[in-house]
C-alpha atoms as a PDB file:
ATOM      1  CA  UNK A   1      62.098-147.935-116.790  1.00  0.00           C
ATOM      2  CA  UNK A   2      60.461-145.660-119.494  1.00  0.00           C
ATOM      3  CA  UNK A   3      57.279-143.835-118.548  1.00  0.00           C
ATOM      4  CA  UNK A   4      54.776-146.061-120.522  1.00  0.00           C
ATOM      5  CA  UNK A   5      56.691-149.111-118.808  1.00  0.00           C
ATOM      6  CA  UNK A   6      56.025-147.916-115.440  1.00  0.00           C
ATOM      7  CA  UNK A   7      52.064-147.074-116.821  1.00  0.00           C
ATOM      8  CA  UNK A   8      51.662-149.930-118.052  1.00  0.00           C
ATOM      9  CA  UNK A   9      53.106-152.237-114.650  1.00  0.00           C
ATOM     10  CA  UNK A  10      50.589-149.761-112.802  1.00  0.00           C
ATOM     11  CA  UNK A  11      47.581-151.157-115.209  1.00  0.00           C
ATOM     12  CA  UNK A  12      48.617-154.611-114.543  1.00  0.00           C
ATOM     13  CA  UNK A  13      48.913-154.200-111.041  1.00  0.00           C
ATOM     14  CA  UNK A  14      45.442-152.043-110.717  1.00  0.00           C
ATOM     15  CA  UNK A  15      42.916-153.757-112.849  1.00  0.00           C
ATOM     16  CA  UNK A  16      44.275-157.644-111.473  1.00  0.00           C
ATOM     17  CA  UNK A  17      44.477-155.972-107.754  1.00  0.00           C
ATOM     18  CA  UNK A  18      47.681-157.277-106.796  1.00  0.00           C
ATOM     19  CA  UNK A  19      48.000-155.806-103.906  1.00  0.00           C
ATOM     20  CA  UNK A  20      51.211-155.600-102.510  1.00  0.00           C
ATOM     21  CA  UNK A  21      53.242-155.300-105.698  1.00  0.00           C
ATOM     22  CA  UNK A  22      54.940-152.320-106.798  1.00  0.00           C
ATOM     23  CA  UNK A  23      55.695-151.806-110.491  1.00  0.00           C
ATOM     24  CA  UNK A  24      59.648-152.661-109.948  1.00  0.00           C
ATOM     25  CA  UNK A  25      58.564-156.317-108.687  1.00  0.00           C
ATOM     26  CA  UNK A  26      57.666-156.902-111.935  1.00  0.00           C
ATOM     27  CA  UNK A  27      60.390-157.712-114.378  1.00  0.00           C
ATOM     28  CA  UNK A  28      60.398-156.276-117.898  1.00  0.00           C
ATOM     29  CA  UNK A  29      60.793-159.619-119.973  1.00  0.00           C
ATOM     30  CA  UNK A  30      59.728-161.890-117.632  1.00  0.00           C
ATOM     31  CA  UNK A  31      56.523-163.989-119.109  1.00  0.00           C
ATOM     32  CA  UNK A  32      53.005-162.479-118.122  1.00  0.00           C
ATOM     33  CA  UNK A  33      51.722-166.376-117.671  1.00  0.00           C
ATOM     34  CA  UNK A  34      52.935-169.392-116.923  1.00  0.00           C
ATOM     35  CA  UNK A  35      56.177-168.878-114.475  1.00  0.00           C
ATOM     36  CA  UNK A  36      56.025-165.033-114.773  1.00  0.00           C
ATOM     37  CA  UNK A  37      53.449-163.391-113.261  1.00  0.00           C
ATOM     38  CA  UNK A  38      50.781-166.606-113.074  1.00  0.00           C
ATOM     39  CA  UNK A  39      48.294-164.668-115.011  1.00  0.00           C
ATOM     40  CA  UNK A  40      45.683-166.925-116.643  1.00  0.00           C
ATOM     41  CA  UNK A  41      42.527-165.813-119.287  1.00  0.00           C
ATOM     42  CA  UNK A  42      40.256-164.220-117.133  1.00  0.00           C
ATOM     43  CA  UNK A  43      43.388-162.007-116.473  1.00  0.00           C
ATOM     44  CA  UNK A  44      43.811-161.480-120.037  1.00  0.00           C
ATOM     45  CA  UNK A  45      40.282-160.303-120.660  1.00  0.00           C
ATOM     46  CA  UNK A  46      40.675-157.727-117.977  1.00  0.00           C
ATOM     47  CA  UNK A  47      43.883-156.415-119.254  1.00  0.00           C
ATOM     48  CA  UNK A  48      42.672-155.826-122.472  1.00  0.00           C
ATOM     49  CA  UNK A  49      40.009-154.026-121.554  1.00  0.00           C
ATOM     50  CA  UNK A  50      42.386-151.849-119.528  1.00  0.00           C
ATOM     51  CA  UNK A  51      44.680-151.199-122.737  1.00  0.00           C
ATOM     52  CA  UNK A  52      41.580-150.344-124.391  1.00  0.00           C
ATOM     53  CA  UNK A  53      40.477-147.692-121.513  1.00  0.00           C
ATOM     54  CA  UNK A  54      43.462-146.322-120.492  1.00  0.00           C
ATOM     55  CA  UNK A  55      45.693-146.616-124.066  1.00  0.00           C
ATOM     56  CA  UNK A  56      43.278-146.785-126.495  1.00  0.00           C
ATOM     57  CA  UNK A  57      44.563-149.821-128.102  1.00  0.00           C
ATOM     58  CA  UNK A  58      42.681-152.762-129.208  1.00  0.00           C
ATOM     59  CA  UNK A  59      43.958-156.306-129.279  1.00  0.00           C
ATOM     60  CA  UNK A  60      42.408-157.266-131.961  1.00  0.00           C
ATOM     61  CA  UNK A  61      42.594-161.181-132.194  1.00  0.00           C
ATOM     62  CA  UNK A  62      44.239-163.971-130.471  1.00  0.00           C
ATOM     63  CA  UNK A  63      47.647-163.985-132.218  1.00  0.00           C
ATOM     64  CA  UNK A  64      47.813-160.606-131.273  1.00  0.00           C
ATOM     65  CA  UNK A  65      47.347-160.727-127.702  1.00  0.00           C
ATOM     66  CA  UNK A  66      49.640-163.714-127.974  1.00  0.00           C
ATOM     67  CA  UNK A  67      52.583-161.792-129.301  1.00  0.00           C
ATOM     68  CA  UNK A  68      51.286-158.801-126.867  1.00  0.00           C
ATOM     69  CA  UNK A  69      51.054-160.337-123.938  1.00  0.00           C
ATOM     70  CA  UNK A  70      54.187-162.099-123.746  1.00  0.00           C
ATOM     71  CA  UNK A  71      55.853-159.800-121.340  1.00  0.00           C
ATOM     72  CA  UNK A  72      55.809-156.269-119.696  1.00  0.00           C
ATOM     73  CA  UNK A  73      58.451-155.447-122.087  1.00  0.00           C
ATOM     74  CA  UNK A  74      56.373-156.772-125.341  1.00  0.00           C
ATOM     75  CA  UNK A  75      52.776-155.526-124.134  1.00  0.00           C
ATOM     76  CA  UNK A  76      54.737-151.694-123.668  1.00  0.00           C
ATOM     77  CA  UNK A  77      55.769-152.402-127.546  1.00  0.00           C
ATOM     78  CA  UNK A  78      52.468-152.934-128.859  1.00  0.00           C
ATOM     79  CA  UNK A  79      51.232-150.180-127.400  1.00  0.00           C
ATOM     80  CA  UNK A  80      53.634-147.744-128.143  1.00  0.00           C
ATOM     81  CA  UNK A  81      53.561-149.411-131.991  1.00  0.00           C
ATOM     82  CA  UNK A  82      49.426-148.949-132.311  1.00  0.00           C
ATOM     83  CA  UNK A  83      49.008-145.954-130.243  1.00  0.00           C
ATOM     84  CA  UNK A  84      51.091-144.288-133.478  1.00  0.00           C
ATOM     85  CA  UNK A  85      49.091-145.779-136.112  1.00  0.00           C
END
């Protein structure tokens, strides 16, 4: 697990207080909604404003929180693409 990985499983876990989970419970490519973690919009809108905080990334519109938010593994992607830019 890379370092912004592990970061970014800690923001997930902190701003949706999941309490009880520790960053390895959550699986890399496994969907953020739906069957994955359950995560619905209200947990979107706090997320972003976490990436926004903590990353200073913005998600700019819905397609791109779509393609963003598909998984750990694809959120730690966009980041790591737009935090270079």
């Amino acid at each position: 697990m890379t370092d912004l990985t592990l970061r970014v499983k800690e923001l997930i876990i902190a701003r949706l207080k999941l309490e009880g989970m520790t960053p390895d419970q959550i699986e890399d490519q496994a969907p953020l909604f739906g069957d994955g973690l359950g995560l619905d919009s209200i947990d979107a809108l706090e997320l972003v404003l976490g990436i926004e905080q903590t990353f200073g990334v913005k998600i700019e519109d819905e397609a791109a929180g779509l393609k963003a938010f598909r998984s750990v593994e694809a959120l730690t992607a966009f980041i790591a693409e737009h935090r270079k830019a």
